[in-house]
N, C-alpha and C. Protein backbone atom coordinates (compact mmCIF):
# COMPACT_ATOMS: atom_id res chain seq x y z
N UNK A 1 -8.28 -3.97 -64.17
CA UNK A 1 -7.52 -2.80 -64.53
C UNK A 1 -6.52 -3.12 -65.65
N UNK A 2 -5.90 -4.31 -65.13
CA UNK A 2 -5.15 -4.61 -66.27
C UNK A 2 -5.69 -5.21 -67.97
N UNK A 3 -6.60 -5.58 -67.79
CA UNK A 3 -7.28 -5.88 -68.91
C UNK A 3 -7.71 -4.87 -69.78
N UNK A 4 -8.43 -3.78 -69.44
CA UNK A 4 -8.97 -2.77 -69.56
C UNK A 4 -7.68 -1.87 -70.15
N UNK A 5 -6.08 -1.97 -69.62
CA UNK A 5 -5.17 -1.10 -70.30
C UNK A 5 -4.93 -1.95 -71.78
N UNK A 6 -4.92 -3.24 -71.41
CA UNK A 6 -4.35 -3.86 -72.73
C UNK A 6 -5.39 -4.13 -73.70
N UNK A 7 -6.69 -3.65 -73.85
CA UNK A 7 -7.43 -3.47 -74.80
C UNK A 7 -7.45 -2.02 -75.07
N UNK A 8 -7.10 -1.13 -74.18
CA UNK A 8 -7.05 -0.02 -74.90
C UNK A 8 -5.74 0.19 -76.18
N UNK A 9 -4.77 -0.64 -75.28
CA UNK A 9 -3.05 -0.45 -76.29
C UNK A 9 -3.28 -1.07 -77.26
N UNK A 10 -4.11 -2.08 -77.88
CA UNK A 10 -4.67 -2.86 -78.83
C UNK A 10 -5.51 -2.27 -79.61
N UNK A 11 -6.50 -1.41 -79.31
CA UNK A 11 -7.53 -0.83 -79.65
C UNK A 11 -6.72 0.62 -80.48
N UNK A 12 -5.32 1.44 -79.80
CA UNK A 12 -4.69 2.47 -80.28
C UNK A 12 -4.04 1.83 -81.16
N UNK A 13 -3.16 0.53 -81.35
CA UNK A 13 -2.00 0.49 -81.92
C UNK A 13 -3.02 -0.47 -83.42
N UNK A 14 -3.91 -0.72 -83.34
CA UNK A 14 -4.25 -1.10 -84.82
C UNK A 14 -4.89 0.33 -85.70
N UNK A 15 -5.13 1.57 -85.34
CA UNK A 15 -5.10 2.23 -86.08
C UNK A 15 -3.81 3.02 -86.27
N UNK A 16 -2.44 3.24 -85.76
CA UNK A 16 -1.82 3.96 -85.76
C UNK A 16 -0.60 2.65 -86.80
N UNK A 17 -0.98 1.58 -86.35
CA UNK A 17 -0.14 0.52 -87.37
C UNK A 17 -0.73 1.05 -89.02
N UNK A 18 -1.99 0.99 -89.13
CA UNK A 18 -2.57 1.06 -90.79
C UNK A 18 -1.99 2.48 -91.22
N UNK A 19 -1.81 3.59 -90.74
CA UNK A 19 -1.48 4.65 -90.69
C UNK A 19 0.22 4.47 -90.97
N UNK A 20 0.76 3.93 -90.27
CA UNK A 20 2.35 3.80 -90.73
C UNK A 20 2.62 2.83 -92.08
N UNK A 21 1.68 1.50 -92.35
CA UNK A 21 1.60 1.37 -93.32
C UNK A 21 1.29 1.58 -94.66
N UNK A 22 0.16 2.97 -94.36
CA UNK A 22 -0.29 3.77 -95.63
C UNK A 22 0.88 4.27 -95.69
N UNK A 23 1.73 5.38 -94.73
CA UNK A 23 2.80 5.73 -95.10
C UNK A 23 4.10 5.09 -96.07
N UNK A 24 4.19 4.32 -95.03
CA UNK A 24 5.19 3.32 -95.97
C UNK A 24 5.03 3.10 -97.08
N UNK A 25 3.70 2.65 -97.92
CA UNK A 25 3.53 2.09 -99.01
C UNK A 25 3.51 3.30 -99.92
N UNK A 26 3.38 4.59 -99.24
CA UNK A 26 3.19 5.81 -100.51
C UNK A 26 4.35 6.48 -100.58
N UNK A 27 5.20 6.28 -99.68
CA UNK A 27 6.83 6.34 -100.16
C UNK A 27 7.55 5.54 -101.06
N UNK A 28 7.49 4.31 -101.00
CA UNK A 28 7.87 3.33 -101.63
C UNK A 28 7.28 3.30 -102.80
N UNK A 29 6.47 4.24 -103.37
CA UNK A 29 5.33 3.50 -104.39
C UNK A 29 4.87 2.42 -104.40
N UNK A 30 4.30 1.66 -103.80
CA UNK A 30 3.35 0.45 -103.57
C UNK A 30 1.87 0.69 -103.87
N UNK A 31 1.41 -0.57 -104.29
CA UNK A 31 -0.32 -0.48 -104.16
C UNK A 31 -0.52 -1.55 -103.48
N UNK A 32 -1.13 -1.88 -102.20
CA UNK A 32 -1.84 -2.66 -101.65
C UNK A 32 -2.91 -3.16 -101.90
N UNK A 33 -3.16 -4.28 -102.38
CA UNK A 33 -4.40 -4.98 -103.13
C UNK A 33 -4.78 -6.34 -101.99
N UNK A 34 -5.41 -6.35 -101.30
CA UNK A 34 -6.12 -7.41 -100.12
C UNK A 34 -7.06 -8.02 -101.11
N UNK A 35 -7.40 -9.23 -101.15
CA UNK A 35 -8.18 -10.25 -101.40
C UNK A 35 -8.64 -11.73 -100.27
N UNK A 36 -9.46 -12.00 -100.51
CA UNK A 36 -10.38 -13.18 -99.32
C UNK A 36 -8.92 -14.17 -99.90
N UNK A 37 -8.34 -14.31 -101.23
CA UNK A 37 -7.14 -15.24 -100.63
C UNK A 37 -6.00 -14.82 -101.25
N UNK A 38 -5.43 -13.73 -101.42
CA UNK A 38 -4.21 -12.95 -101.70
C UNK A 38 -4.14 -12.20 -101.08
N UNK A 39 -2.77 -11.50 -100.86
CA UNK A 39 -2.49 -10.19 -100.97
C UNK A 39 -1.12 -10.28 -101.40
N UNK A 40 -1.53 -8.81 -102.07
CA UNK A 40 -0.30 -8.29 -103.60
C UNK A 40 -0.07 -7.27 -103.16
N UNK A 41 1.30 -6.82 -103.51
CA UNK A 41 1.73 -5.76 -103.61
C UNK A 41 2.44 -5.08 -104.86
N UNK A 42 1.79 -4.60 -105.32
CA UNK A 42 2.19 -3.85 -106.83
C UNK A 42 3.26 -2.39 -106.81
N UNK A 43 4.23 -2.76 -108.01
CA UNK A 43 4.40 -1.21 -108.24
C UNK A 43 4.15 -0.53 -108.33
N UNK A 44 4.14 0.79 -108.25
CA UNK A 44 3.87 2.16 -109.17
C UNK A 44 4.78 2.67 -109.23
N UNK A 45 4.33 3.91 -110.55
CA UNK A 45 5.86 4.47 -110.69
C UNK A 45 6.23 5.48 -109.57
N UNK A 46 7.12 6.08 -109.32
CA UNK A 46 7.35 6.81 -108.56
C UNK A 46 7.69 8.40 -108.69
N UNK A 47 6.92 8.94 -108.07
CA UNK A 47 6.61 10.48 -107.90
C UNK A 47 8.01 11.22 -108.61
N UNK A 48 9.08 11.15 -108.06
CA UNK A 48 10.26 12.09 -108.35
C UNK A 48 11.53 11.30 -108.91
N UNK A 49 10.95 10.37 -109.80
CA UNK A 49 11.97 9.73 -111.00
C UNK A 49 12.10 10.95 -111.80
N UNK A 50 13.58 11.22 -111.88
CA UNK A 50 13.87 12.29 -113.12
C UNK A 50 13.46 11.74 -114.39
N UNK A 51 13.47 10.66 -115.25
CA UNK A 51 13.55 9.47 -116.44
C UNK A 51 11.91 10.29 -117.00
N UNK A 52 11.02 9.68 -116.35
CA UNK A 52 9.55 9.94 -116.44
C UNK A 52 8.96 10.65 -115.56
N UNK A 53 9.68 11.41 -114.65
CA UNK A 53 8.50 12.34 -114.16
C UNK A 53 7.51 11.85 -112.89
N UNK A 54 7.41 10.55 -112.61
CA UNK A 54 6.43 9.98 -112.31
C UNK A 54 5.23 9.43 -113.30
N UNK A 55 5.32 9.90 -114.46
CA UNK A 55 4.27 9.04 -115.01
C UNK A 55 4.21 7.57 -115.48
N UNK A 56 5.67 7.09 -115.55
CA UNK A 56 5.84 5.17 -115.35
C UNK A 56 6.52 5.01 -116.98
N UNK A 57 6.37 5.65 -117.91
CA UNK A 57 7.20 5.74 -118.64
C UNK A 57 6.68 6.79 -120.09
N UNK A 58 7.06 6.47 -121.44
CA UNK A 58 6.95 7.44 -122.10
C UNK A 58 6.72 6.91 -123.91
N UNK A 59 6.18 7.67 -124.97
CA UNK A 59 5.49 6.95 -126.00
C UNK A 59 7.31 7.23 -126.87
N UNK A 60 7.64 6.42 -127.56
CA UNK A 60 8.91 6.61 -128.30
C UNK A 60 8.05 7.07 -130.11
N UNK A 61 8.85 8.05 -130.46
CA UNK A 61 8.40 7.84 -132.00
C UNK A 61 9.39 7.42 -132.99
N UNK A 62 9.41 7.21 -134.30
CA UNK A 62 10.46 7.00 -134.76
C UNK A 62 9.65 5.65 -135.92
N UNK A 63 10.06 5.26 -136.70
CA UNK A 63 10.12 4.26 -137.38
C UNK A 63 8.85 3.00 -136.67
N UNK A 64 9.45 2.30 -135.39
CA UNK A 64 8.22 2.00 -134.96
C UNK A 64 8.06 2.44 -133.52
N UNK A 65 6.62 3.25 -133.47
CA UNK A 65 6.52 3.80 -132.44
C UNK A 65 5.95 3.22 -131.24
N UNK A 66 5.54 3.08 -129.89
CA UNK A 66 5.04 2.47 -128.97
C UNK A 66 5.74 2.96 -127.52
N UNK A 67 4.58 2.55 -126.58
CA UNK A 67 5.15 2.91 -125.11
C UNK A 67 6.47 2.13 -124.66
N UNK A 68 7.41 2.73 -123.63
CA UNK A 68 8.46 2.29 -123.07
C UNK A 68 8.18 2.22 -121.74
N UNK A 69 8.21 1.18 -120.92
CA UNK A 69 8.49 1.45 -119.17
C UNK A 69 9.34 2.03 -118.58
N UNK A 70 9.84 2.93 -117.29
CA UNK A 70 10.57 3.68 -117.00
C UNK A 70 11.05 2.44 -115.72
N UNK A 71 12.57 2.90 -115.70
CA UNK A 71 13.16 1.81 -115.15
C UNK A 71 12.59 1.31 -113.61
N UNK A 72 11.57 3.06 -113.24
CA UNK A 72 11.36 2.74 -111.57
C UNK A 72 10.35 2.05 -111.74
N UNK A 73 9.92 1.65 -112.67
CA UNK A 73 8.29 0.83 -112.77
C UNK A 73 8.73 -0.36 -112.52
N UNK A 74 9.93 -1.14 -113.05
CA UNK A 74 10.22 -2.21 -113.41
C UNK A 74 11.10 -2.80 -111.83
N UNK A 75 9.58 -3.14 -111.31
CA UNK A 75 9.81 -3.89 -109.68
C UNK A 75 8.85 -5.09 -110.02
N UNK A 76 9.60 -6.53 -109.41
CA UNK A 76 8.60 -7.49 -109.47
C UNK A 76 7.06 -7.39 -108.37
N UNK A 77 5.88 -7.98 -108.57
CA UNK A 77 4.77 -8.15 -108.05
C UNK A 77 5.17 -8.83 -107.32
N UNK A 78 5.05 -8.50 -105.85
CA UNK A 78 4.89 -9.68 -104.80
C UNK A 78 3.29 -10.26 -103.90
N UNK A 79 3.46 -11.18 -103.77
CA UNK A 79 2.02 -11.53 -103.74
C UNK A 79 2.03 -13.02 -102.54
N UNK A 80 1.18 -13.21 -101.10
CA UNK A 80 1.39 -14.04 -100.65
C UNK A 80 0.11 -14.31 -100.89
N UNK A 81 -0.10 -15.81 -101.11
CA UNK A 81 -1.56 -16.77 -101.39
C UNK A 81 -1.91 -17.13 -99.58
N UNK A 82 -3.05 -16.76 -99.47
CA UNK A 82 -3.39 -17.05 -97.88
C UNK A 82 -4.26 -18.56 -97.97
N UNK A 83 -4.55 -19.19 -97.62
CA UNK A 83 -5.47 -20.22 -97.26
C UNK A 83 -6.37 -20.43 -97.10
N UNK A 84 -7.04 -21.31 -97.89
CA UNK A 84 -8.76 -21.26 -97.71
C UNK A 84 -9.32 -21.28 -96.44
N UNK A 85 -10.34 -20.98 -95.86
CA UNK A 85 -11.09 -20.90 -94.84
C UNK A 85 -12.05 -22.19 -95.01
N UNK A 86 -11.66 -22.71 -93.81
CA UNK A 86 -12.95 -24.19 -93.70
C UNK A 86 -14.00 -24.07 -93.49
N UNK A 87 -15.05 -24.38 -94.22
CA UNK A 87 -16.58 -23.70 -93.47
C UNK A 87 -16.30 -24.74 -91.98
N UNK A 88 -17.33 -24.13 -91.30
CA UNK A 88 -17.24 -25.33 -89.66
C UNK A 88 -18.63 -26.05 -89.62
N UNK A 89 -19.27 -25.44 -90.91
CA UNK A 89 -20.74 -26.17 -90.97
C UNK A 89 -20.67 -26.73 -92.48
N UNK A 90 -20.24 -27.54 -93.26
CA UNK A 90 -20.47 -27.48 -94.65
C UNK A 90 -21.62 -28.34 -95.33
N UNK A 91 -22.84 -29.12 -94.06
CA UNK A 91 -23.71 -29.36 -94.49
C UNK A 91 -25.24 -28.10 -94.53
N UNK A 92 -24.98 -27.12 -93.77
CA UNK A 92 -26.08 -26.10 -93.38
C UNK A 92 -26.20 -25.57 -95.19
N UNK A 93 -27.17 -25.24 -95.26
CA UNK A 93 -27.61 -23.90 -96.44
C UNK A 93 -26.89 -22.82 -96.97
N UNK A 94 -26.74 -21.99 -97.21
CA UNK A 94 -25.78 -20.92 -97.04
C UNK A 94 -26.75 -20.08 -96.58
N UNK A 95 -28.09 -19.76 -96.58
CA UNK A 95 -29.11 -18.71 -95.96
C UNK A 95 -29.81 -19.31 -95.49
């Protein structure tokens, strides 16, 4: 009986966790980028910056012209490097 509850609370709380984390990350402007040995988390600009609007920044004209970043863009990349995986067979084939 007891086993049976704590795979169900396991079984609810990993979809309702990814769900609070989509949230989170689309408030914050985040992009979640998963890789077999990273994961990053990127800026974006953000929805209701008065500066740009949300579009991340804006083209200047004048003498010399070119894009500008908008200050909400300008968040560092964070990124943790995960660890290789050991094969447990590394003489077998791969197929």
């Amino acid at each position: 009986m007891r086993a049976g509850r704590t795979a169900a609370l396991v079984a609810a709380a990993v979809p309702l966790t990814a769900v609070a984390v989509a949230a989170v990350l689309k408030a914050g402007s985040w992009k979640l980028i998963v890789s077999r040995s990273t994961v990053r988390l990127s800026p974006r600009p953000r929805p209701g910056c008065p500066d740009c609007k949300g579009a991340g920044g804006w083209w200047s004209d004048g003498l010399y012209p070119g894009g500008e970043v908008c200050w909400c863009w300008d968040r560092p990349v964070r990124t943790l490097r995960l660890l290789p995986v050991r094969d447990p067979w590394p003489d077998e084939p791969p197929f």
